[in-house]
C-alpha atoms as a PDB file:
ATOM      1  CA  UNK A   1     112.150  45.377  80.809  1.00  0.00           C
ATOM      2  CA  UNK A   2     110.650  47.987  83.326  1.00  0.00           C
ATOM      3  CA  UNK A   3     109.134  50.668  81.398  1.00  0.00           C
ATOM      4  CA  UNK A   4     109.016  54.377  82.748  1.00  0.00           C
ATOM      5  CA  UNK A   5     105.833  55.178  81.662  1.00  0.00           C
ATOM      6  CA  UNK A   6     103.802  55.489  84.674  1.00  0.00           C
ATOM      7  CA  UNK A   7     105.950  57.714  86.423  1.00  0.00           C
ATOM      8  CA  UNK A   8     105.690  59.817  83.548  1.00  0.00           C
ATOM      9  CA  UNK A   9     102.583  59.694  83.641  1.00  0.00           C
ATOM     10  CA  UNK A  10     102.165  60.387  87.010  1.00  0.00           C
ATOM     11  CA  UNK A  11     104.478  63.682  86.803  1.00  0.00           C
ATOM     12  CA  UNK A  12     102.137  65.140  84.218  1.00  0.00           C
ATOM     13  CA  UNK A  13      99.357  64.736  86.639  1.00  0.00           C
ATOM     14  CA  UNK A  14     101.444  65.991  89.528  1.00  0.00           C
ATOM     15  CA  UNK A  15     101.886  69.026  87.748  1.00  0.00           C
ATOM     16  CA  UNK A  16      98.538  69.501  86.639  1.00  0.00           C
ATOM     17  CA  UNK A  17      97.069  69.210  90.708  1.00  0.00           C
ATOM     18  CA  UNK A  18      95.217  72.702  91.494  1.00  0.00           C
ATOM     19  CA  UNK A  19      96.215  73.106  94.924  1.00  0.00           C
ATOM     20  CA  UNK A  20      93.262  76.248  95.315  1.00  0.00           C
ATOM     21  CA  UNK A  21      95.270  78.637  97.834  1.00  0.00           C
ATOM     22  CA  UNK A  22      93.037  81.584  98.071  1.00  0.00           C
ATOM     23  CA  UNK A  23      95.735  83.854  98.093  1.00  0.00           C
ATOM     24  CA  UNK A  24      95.606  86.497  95.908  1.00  0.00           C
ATOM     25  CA  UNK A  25      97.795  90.363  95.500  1.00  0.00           C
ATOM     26  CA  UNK A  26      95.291  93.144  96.295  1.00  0.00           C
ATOM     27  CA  UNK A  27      96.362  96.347  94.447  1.00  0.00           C
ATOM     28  CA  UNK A  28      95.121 100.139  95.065  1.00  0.00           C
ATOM     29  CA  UNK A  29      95.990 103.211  96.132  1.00  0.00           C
ATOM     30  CA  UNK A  30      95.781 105.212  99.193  1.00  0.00           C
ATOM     31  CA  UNK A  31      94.165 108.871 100.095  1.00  0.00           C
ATOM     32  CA  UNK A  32      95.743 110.382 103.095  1.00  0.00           C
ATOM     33  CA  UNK A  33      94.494 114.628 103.851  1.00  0.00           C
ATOM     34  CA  UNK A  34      96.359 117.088 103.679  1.00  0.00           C
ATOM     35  CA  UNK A  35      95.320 117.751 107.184  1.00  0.00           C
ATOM     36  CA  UNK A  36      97.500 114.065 108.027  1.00  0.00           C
ATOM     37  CA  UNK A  37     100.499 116.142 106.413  1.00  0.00           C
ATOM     38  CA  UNK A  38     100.397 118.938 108.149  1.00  0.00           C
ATOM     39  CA  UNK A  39     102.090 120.019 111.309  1.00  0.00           C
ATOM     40  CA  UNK A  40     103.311 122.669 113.662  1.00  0.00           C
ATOM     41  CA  UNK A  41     107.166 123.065 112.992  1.00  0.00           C
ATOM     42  CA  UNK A  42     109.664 123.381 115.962  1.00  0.00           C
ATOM     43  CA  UNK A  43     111.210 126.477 116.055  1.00  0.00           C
ATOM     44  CA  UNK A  44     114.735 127.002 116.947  1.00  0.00           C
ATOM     45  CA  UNK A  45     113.607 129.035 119.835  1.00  0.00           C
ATOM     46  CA  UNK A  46     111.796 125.716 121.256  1.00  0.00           C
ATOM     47  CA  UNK A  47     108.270 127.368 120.540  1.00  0.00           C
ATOM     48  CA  UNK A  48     105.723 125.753 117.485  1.00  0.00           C
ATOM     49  CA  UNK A  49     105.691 127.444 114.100  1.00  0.00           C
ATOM     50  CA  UNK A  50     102.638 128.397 112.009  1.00  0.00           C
ATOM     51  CA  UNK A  51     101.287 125.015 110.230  1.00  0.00           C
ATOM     52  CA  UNK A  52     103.035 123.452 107.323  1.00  0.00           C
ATOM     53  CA  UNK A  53     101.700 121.129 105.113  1.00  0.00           C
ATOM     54  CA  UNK A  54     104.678 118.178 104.220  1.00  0.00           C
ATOM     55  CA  UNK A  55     104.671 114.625 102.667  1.00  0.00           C
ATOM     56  CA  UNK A  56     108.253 114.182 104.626  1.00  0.00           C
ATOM     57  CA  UNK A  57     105.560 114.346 107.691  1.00  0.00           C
ATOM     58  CA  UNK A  58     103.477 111.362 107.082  1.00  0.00           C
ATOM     59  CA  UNK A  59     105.016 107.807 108.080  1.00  0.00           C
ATOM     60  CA  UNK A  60     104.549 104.308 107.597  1.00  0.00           C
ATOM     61  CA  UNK A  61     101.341 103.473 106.350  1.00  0.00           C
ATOM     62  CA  UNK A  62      99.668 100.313 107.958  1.00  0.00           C
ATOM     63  CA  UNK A  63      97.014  98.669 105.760  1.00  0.00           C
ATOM     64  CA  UNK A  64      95.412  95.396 106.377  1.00  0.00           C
ATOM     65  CA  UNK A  65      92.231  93.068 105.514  1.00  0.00           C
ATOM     66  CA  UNK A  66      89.850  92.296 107.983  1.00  0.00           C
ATOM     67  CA  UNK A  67      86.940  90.152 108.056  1.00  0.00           C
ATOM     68  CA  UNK A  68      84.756  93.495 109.165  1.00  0.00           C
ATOM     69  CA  UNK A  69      84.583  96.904 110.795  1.00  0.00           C
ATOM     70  CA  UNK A  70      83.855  98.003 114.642  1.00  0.00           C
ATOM     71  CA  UNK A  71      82.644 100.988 115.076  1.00  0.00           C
ATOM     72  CA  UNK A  72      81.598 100.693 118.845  1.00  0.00           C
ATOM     73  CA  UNK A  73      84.882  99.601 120.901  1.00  0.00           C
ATOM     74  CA  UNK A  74      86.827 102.739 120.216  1.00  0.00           C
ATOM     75  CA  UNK A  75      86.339 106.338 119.428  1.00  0.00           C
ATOM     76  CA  UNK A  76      87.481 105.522 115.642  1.00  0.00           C
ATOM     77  CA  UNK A  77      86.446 102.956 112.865  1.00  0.00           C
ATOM     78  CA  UNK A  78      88.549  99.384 114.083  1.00  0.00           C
ATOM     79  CA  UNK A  79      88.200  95.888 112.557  1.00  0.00           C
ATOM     80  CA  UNK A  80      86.244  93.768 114.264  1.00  0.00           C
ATOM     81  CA  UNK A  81      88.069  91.643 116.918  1.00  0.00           C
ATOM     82  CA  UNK A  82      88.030  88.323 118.402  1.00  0.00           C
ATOM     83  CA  UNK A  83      87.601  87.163 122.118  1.00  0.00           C
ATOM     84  CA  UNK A  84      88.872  89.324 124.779  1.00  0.00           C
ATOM     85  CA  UNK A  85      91.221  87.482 126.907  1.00  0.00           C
ATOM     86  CA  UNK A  86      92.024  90.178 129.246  1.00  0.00           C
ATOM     87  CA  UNK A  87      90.801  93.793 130.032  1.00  0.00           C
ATOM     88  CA  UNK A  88      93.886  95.317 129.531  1.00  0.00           C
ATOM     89  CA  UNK A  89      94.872  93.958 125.967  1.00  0.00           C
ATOM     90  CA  UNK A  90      92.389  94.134 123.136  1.00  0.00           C
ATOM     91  CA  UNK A  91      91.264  90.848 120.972  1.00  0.00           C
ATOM     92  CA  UNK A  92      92.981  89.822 118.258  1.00  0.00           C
ATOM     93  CA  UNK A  93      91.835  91.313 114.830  1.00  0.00           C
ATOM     94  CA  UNK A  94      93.318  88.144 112.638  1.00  0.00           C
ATOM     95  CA  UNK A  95      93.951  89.995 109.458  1.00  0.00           C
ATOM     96  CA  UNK A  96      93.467  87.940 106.433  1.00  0.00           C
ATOM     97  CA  UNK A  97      96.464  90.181 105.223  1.00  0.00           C
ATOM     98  CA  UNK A  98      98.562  93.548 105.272  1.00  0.00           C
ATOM     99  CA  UNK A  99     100.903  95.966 103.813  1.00  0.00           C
ATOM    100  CA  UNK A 100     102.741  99.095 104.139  1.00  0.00           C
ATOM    101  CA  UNK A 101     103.515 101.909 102.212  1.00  0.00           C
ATOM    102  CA  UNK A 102     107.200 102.920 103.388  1.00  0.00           C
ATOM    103  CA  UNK A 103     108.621 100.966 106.417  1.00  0.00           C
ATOM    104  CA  UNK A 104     111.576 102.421 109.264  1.00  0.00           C
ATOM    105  CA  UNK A 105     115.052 102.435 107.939  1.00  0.00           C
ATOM    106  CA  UNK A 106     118.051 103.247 109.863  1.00  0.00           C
ATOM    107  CA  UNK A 107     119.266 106.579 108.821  1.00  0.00           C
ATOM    108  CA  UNK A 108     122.587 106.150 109.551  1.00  0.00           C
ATOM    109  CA  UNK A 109     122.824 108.065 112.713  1.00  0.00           C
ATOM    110  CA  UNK A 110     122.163 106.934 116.364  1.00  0.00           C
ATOM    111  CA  UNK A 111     120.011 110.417 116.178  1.00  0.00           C
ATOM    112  CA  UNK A 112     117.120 109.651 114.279  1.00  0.00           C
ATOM    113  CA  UNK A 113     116.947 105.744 114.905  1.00  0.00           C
ATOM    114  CA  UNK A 114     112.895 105.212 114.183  1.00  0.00           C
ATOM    115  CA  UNK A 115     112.603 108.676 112.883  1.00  0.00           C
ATOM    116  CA  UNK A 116     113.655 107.836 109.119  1.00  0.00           C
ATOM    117  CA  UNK A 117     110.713 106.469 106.825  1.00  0.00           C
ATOM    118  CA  UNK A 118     111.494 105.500 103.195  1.00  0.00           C
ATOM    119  CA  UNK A 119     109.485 106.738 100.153  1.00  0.00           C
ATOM    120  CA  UNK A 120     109.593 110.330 101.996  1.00  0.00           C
ATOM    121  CA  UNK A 121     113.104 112.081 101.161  1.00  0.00           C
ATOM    122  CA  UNK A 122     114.416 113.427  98.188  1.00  0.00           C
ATOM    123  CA  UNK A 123     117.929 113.300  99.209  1.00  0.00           C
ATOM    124  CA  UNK A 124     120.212 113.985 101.794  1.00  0.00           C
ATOM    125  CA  UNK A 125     119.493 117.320 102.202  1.00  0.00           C
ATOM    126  CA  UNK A 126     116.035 116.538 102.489  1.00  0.00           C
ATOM    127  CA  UNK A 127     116.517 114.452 105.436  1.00  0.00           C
ATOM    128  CA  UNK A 128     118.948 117.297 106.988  1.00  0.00           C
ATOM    129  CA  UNK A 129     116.191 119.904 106.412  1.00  0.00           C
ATOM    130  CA  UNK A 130     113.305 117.993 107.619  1.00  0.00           C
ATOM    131  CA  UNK A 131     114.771 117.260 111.292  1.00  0.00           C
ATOM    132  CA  UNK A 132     116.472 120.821 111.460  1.00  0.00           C
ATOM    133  CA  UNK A 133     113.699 123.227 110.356  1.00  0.00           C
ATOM    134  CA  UNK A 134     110.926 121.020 110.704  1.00  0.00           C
ATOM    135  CA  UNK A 135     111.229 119.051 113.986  1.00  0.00           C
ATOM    136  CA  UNK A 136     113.879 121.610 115.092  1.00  0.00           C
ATOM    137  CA  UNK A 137     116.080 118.512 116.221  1.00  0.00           C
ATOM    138  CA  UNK A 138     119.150 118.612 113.813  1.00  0.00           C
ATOM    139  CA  UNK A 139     120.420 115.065 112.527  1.00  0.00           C
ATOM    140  CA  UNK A 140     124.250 114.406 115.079  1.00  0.00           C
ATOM    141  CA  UNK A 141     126.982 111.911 114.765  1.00  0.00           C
ATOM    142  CA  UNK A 142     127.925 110.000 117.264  1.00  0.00           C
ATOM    143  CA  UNK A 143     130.202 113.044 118.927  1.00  0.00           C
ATOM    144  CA  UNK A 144     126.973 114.792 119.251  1.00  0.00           C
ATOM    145  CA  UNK A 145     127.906 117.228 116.148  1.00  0.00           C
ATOM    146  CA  UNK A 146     125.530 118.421 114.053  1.00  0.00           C
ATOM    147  CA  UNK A 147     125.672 116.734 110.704  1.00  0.00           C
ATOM    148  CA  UNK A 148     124.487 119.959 107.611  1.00  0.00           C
ATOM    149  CA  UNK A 149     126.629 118.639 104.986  1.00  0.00           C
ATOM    150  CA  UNK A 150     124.632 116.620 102.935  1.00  0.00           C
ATOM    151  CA  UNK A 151     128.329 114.791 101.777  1.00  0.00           C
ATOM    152  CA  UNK A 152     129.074 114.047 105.258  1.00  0.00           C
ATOM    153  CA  UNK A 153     125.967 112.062 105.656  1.00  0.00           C
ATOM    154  CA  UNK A 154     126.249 110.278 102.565  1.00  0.00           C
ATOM    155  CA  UNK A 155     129.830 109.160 103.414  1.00  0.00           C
ATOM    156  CA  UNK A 156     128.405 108.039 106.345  1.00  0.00           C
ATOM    157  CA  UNK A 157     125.554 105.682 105.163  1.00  0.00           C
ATOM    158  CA  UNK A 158     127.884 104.684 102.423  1.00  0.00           C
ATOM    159  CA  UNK A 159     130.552 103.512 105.390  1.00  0.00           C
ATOM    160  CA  UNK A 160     127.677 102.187 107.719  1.00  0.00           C
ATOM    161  CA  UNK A 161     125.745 100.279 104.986  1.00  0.00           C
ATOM    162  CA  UNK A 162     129.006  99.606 102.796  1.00  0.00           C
ATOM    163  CA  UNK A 163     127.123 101.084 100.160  1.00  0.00           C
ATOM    164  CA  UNK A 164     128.725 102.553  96.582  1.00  0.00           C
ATOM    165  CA  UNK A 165     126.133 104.675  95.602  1.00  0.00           C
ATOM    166  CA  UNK A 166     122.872 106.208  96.821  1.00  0.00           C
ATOM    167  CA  UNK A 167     120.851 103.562  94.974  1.00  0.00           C
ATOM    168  CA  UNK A 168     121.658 101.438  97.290  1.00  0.00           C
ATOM    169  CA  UNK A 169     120.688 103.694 100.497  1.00  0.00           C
ATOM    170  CA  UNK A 170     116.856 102.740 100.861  1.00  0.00           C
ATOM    171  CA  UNK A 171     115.493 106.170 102.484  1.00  0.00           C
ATOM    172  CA  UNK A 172     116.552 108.120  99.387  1.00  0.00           C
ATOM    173  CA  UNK A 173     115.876 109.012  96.066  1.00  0.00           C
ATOM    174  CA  UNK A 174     113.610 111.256  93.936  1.00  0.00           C
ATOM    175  CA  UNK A 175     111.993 108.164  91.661  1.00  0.00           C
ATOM    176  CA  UNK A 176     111.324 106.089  94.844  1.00  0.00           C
ATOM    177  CA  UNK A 177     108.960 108.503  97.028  1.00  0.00           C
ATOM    178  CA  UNK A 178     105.446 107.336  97.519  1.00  0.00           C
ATOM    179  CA  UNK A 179     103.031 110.136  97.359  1.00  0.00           C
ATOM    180  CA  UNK A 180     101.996 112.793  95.145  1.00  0.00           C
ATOM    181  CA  UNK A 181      99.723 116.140  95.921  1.00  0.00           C
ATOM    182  CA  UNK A 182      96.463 115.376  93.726  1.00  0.00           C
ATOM    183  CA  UNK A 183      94.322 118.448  93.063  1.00  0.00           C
ATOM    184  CA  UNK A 184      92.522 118.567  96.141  1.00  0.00           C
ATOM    185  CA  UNK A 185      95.667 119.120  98.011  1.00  0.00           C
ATOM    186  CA  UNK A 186      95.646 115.742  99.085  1.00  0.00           C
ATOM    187  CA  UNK A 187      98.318 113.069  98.992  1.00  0.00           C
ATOM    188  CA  UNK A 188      97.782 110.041  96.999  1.00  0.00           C
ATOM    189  CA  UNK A 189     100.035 106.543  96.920  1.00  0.00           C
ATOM    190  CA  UNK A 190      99.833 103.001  95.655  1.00  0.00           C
ATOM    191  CA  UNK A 191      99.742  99.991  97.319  1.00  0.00           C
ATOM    192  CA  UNK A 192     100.460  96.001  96.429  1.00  0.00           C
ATOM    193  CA  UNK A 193      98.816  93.765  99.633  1.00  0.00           C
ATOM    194  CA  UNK A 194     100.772  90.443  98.330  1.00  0.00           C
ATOM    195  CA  UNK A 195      99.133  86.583  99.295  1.00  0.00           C
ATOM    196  CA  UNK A 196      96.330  87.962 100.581  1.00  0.00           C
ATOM    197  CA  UNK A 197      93.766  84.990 101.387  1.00  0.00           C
ATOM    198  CA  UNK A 198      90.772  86.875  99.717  1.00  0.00           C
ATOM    199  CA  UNK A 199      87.532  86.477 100.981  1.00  0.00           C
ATOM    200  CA  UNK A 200      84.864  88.112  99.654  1.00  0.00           C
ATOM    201  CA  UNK A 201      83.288  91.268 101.417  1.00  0.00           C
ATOM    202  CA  UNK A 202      86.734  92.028 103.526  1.00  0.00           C
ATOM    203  CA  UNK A 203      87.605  95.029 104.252  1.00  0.00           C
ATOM    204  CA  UNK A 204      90.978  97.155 103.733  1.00  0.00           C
ATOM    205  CA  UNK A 205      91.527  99.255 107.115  1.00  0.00           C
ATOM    206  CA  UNK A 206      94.103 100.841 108.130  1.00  0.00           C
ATOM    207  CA  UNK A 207      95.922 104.015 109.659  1.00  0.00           C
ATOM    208  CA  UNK A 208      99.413 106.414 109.106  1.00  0.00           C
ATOM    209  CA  UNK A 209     101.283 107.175 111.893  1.00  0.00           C
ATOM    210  CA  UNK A 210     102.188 110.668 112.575  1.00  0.00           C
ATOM    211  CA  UNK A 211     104.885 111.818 113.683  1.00  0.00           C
ATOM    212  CA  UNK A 212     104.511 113.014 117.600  1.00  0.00           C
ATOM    213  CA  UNK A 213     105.971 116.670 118.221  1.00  0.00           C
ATOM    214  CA  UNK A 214     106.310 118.271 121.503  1.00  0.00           C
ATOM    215  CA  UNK A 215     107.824 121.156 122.547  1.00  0.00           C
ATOM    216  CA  UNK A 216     107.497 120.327 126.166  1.00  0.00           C
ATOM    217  CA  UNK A 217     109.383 116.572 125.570  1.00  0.00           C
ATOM    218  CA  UNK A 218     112.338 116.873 122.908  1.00  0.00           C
ATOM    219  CA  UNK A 219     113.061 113.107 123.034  1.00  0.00           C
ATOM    220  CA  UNK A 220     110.140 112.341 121.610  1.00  0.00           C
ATOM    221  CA  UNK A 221     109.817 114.754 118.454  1.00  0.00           C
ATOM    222  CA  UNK A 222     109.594 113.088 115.915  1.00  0.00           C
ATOM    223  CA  UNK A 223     109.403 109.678 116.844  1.00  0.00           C
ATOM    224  CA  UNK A 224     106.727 107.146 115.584  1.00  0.00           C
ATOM    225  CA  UNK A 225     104.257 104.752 117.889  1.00  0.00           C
ATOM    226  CA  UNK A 226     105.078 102.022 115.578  1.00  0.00           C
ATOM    227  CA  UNK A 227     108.477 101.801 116.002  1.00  0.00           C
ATOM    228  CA  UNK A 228     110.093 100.015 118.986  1.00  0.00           C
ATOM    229  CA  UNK A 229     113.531 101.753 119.846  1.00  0.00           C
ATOM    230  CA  UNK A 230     114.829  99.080 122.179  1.00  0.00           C
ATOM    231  CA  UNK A 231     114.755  96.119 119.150  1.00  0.00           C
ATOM    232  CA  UNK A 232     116.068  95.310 115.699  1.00  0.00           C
ATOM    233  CA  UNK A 233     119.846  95.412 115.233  1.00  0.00           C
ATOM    234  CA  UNK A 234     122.097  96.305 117.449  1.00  0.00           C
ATOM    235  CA  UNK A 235     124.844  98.546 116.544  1.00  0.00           C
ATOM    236  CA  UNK A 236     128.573  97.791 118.286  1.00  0.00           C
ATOM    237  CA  UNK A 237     131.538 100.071 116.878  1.00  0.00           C
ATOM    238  CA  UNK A 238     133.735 101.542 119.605  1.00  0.00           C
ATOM    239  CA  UNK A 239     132.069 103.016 121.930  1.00  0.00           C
ATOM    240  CA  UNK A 240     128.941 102.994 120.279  1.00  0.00           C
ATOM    241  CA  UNK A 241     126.064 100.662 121.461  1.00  0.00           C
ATOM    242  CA  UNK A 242     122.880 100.706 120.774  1.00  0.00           C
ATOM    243  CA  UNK A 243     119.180  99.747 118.975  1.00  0.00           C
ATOM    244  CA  UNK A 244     118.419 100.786 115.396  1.00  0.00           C
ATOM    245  CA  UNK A 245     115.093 100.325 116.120  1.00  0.00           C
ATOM    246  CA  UNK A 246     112.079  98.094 114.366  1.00  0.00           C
ATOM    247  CA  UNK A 247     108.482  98.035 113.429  1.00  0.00           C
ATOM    248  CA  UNK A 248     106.296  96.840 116.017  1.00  0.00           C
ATOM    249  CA  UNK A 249     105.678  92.790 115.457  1.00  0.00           C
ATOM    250  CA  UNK A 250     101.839  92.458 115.872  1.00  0.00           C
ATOM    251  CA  UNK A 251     100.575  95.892 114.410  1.00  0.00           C
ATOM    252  CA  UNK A 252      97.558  94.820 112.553  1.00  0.00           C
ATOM    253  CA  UNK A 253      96.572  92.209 114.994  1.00  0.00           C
ATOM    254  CA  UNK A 254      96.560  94.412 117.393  1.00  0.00           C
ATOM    255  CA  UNK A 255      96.353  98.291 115.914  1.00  0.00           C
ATOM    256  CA  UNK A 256      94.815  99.967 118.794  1.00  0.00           C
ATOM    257  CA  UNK A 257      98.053  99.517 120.662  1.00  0.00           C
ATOM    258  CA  UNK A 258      99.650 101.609 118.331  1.00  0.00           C
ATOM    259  CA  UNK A 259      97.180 104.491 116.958  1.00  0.00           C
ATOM    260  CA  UNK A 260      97.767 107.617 118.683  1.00  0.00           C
ATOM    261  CA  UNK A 261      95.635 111.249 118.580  1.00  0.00           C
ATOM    262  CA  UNK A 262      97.053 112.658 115.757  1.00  0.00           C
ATOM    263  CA  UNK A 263      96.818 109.518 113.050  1.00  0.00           C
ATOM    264  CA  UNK A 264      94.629 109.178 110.366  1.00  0.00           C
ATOM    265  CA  UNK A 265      92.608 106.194 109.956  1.00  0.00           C
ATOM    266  CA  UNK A 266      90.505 104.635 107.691  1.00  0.00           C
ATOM    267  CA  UNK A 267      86.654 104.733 107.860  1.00  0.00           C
ATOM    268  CA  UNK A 268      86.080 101.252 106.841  1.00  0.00           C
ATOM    269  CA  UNK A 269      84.078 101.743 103.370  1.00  0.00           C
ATOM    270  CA  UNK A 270      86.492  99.993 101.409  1.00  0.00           C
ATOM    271  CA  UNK A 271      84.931  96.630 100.663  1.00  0.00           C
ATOM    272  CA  UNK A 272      86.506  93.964  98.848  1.00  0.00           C
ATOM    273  CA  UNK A 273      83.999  91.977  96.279  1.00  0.00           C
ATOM    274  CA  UNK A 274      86.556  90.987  93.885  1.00  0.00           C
ATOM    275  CA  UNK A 275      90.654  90.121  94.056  1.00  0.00           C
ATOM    276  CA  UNK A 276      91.056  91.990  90.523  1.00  0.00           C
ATOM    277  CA  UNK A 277      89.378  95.227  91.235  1.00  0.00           C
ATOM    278  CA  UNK A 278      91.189  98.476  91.873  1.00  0.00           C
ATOM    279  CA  UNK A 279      90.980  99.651  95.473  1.00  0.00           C
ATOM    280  CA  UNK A 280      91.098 103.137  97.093  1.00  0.00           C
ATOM    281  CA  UNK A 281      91.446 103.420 100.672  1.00  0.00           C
ATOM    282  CA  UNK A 282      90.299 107.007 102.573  1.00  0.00           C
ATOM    283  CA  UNK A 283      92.599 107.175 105.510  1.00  0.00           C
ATOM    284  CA  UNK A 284      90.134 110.355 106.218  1.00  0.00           C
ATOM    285  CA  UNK A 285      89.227 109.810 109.976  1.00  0.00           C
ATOM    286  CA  UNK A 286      91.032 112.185 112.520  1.00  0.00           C
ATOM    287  CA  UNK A 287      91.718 110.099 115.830  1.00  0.00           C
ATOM    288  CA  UNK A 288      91.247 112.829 118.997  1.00  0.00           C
ATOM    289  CA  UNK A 289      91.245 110.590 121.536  1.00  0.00           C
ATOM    290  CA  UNK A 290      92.087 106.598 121.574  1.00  0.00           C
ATOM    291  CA  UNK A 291      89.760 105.566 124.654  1.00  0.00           C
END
């Protein structure tokens, strides 16, 4: 008789095997100045308001980890890169990992397609406010109406993203937003950088993107460098047609693409000695110019 021994045997030691993937969750939290969340309002009259500090003003945040810091190639702290191929594009940064803390989510109108971050908005009303008496660019509907009934734009999301209740619309809610005001007046939130391959003496870099407000160019008020308008899903209902918009594809291998005069980025301090230690990342550098 055939006995199944071995193969049990051999199961046991299958499960035992160590494969030693050096990926590990980085945890932390995030500093970003007040001066990052502060901005001139649009006025109705097309002219810019006296400055207004706002969390609903800071977007994404980008973080990745990076085998080490430039400080030469641009005009702000940038990891270190590898060959450059061509003079026009930079070298790649190869990021051992990244994160984000709130991503783009289509807000339910054609309007503010790349506009809407989660983690930032309260409720409805929130979101109404902040493009109306902020960026002085009400939210419209698809007849070019303005939309200030917070109802009307729930029923909206809830018929766009067949939803049954606002727990299930991801750009609002009280319990979900990301930052607090600490008592320096700056705004502090947490971060989780899953399968990260860890290596020791990496670095966590990187940036938020501001909002860009003009009062010389309306269509861009508002709008984020990260977010590329003419991709992600495409929306087909009558005589509607168009992009909801997505996050750019190769933003940490390539951030300098992306950070415009206005962002915040990091200064490169944070150095990573141990996958179990408690991180805080400065996103305290002003970028004036990118070149």
């Amino acid at each position: 008789m055939r006995t199944l021994a071995p193969l049990f045997l051999l199961s046991l030691v299958a499960c035992r095997y160590e494969e030693s993937i050096p990926e590990k969750d980085l945890f932390g939290k995030v500093i970003i100045p007040r001066a990052a969340a502060t901005q001139q309002p649009i006025l109705a009259d097309g002219t810019l308001g006296e400055p207004v500090t706002d969390p609903r003003f800071i977007g994404p945040v980008y973080l990745g980890a990076f085998a080490a810091i430039d400080t030469a190639a641009f005009p702000y702290p940038h990891p270190a890169m590898g060959p450059v191929i061509t003079s026009a594009y930079p070298g790649n940064t190869f990021p051992y990992g990244g994160t984000t803390i709130g991503r783009f989510e289509f807000g339910c109108y054609e309007s503010i397609a790349c506009r809407v971050t989660t983690g930032r908005f309260k409720d409805y009303a929130d979101v109404l406010d902040y493009f109306a008496n902020l960026l002085g660019d009400p939210v419209t509907d698809s007849r070019g109406e303005v939309v200030d009934s917070p109802s009307t734009m729930q029923q909206a999301c809830f018929q766009y993203h067949r939803a049954t209740s606002d727990s299930e619309i991801a750009f609002v809610g009280e319990d979900s937003l990301n930052f607090e005001e600490n008592e320096d007046g700056d705004f502090v939130g947490s971060f989780r950088m899953p399968h990260t391959i860890f290596e020791e003496n990496m670095v966590i870099w990187g940036w938020v993107d501001t909002p860009r407000l003009s009062v010389a160019a309306g269509d861009v008020d508002g709008q984020f460098s990260t977010c590329d308008s003419s991709q992600g899903r495409q929306v087909n209902t009558y005589d509607q047609s168009y992009f909801q918009g997505r996050t750019q594809y190769d933003l940490l291998n390539f951030p300098s693409l992306y950070v415009y005069e206005g962002d915040f980025v990091a200064d490169g301090s944070t150095v990573v000695t141990s996958p179990d230690e408690e991180l805080t990342v400065n996103l305290n550098i002003p970028v004036t110019e990118t070149e």
